[in-house]
C-alpha atoms as a PDB file:
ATOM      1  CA  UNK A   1     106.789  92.702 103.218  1.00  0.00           C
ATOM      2  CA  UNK A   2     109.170  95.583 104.279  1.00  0.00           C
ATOM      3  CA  UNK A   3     109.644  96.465 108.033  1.00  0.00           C
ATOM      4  CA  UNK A   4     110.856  99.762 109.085  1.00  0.00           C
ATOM      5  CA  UNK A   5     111.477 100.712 112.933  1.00  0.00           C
ATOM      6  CA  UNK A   6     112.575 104.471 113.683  1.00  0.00           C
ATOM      7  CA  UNK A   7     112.288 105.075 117.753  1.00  0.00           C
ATOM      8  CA  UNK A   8     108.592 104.732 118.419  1.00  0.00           C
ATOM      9  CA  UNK A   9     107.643 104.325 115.139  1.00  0.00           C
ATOM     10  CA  UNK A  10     106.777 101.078 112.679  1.00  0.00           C
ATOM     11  CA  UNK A  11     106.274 100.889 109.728  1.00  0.00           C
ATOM     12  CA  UNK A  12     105.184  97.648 107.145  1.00  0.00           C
ATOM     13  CA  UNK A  13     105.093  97.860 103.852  1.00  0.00           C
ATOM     14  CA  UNK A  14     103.228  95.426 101.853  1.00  0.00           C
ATOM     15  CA  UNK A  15     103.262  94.370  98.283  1.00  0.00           C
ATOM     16  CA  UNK A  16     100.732  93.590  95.792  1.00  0.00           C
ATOM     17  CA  UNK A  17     100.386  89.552  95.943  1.00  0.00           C
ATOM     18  CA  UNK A  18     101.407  89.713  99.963  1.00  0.00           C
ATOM     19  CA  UNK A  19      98.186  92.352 100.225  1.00  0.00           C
ATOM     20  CA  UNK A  20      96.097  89.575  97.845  1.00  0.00           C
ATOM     21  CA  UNK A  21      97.398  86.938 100.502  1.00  0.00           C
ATOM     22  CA  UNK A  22      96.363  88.599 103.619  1.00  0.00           C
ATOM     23  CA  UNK A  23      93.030  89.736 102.518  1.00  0.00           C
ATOM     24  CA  UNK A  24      92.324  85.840 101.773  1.00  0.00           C
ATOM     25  CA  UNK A  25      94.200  84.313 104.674  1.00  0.00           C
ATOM     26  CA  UNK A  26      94.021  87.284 107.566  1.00  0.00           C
ATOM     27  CA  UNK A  27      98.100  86.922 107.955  1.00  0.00           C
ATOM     28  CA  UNK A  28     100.660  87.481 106.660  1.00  0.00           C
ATOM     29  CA  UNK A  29     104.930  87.278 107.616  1.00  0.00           C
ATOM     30  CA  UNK A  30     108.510  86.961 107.422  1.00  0.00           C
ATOM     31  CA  UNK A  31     111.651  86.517 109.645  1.00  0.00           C
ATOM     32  CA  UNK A  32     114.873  88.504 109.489  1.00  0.00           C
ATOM     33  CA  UNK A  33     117.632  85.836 110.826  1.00  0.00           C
ATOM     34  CA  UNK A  34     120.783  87.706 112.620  1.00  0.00           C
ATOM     35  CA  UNK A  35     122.731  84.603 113.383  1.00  0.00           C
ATOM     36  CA  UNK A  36     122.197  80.536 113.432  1.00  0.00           C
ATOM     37  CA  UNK A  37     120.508  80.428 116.710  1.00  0.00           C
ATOM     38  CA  UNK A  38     117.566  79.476 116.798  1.00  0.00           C
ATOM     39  CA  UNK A  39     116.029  82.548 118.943  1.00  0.00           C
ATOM     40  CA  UNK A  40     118.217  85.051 116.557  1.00  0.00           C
ATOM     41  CA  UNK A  41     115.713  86.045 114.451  1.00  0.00           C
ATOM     42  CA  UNK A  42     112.669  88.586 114.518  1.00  0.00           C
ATOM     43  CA  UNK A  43     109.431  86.923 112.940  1.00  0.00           C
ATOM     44  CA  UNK A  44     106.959  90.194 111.677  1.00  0.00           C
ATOM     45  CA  UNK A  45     103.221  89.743 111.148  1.00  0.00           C
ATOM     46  CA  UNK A  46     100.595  91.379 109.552  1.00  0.00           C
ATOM     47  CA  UNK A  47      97.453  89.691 111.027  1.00  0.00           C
ATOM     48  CA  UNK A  48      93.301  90.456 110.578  1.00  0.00           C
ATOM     49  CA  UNK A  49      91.471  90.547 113.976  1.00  0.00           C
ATOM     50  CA  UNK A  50      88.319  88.296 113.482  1.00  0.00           C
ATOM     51  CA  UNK A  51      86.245  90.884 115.389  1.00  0.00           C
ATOM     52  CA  UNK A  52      86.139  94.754 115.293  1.00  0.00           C
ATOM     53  CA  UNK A  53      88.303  95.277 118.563  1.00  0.00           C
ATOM     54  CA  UNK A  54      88.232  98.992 118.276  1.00  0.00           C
ATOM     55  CA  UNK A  55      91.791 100.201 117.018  1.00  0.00           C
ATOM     56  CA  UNK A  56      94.730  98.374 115.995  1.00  0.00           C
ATOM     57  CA  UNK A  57      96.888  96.269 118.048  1.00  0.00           C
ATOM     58  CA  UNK A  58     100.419  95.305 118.586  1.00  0.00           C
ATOM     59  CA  UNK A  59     101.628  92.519 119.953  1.00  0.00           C
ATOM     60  CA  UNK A  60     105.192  91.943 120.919  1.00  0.00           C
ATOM     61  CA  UNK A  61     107.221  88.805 122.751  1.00  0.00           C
ATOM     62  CA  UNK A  62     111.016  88.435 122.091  1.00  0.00           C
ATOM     63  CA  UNK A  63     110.977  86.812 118.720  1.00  0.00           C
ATOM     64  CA  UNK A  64     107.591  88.337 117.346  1.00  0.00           C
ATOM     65  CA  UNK A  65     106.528  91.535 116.591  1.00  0.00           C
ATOM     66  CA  UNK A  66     102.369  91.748 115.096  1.00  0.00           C
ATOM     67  CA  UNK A  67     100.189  94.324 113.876  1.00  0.00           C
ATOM     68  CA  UNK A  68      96.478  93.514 113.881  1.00  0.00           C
ATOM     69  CA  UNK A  69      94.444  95.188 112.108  1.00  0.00           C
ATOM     70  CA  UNK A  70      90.408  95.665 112.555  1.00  0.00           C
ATOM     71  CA  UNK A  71      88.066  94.507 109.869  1.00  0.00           C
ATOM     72  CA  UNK A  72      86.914  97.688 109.330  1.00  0.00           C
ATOM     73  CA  UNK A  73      90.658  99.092 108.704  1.00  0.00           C
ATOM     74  CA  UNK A  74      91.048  96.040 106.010  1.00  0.00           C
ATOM     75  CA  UNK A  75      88.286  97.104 104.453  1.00  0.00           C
ATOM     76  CA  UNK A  76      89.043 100.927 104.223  1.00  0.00           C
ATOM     77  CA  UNK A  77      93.118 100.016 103.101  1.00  0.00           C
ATOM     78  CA  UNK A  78      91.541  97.534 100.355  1.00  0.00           C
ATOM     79  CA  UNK A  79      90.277 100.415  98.148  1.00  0.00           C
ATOM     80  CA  UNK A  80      92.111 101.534  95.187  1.00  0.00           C
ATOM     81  CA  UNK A  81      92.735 104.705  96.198  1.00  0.00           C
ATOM     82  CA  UNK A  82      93.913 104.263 100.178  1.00  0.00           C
ATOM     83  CA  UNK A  83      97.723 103.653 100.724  1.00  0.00           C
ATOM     84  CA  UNK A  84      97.669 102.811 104.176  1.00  0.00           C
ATOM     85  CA  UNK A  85      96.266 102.635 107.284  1.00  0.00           C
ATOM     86  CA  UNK A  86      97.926 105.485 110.373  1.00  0.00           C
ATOM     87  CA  UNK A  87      97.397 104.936 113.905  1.00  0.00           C
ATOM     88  CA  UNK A  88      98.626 105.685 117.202  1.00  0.00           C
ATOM     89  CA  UNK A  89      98.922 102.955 119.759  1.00  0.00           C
ATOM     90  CA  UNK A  90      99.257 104.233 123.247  1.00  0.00           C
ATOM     91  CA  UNK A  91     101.685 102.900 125.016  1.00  0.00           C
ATOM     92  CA  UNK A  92     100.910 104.514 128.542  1.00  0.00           C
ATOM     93  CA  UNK A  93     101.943 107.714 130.622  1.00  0.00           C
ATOM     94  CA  UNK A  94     101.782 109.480 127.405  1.00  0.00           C
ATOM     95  CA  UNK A  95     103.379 107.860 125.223  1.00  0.00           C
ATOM     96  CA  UNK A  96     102.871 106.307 121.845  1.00  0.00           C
ATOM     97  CA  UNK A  97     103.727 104.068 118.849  1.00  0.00           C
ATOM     98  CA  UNK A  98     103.172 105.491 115.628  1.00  0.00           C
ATOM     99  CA  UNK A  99     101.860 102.405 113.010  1.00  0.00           C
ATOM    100  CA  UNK A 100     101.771 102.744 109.709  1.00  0.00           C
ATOM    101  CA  UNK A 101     100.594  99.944 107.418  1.00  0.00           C
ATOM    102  CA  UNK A 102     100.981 100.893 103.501  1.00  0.00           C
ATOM    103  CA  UNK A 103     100.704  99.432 100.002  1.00  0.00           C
ATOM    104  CA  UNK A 104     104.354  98.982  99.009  1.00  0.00           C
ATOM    105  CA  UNK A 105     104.542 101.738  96.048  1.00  0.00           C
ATOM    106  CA  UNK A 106     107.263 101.281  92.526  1.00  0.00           C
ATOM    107  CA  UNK A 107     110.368 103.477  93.368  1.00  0.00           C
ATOM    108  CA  UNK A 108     110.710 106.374  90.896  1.00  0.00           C
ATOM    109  CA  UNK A 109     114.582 105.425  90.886  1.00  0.00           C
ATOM    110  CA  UNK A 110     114.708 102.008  91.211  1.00  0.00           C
ATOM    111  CA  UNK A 111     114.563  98.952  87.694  1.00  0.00           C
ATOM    112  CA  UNK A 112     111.705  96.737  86.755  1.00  0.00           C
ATOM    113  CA  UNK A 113     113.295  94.098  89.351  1.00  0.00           C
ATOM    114  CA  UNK A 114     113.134  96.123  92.272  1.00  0.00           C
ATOM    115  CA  UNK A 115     109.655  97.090  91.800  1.00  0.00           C
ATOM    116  CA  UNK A 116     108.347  94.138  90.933  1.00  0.00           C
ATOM    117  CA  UNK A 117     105.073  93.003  93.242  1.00  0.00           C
ATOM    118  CA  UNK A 118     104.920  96.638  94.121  1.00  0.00           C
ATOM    119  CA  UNK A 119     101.552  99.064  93.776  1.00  0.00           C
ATOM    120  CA  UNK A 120     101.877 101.645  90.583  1.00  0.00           C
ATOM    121  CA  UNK A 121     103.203 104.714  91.845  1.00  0.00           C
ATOM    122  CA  UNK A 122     100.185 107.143  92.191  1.00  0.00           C
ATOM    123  CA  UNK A 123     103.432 109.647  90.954  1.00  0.00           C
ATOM    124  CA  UNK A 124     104.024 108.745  87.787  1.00  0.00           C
ATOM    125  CA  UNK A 125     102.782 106.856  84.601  1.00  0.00           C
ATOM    126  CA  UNK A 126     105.371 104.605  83.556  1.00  0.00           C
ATOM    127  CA  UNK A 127     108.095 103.521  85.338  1.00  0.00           C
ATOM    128  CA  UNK A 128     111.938 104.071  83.921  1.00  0.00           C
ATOM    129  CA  UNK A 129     113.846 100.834  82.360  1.00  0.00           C
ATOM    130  CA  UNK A 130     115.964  98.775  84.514  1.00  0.00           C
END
């Protein structure tokens, strides 16, 4: 799972065998460690909300960050053909946090190791040699 924060904007990408696991499980995450404390690290989660709560969630506390997706959103991303799921979670007096949730794609410049787990690239047929 990739996590990508840019101002009020976040952004998970997920690969093939993490998507697999979430879809049986209902989470999925990892932990970026920026020191040996224990409380330096930020833990992010993917995570299925067992009802249809409306829109998607985000839930934040100083070690966590989760996106929670509805059932009906699951569903949707699952097909073949949908690379993510976009949203806008309002965050009050006008403001909002942009969400994004996609199938981690193959780079077009990247080797066979780097895109390994990743989605075929709707861009291309074949990927270059590493």
């Amino acid at each position: 799972m990739k996590l990508r924060i840019k101002g009020d904007s976040l952004r998970i990408r997920v690969g093939r065998s993490e998507l697999a696991r979430f879809l049986r499980e209902g989470r999925i995450q990892d932990t970026i460690h920026f020191g040996a404390a224990p409380d330096a690290r930020l833990t992010y989660v993917l995570e299925a909300s067992p009802v249809e709560a409306g829109e998607t969630q985000v839930r934040c506390s100083p070690q966590e960050v989760a996106v929670v997706l509805t059932p009906g959103q699951i569903l949707q991303w699952n097909q073949e053909e949908q690379v993510g799921v976009y949203t806008q979670v309002p965050l009050g007096q006008g403001a909002s946090l942009e969400v994004v949730v996609e199938k981690d794609f193959a780079c077009l410049d990247r080797d066979d190791e780097d895109n390994k787990d990743t989605f075929a690239n709707p861009h291309t047929t074949a990927c270059r040699a590493g």
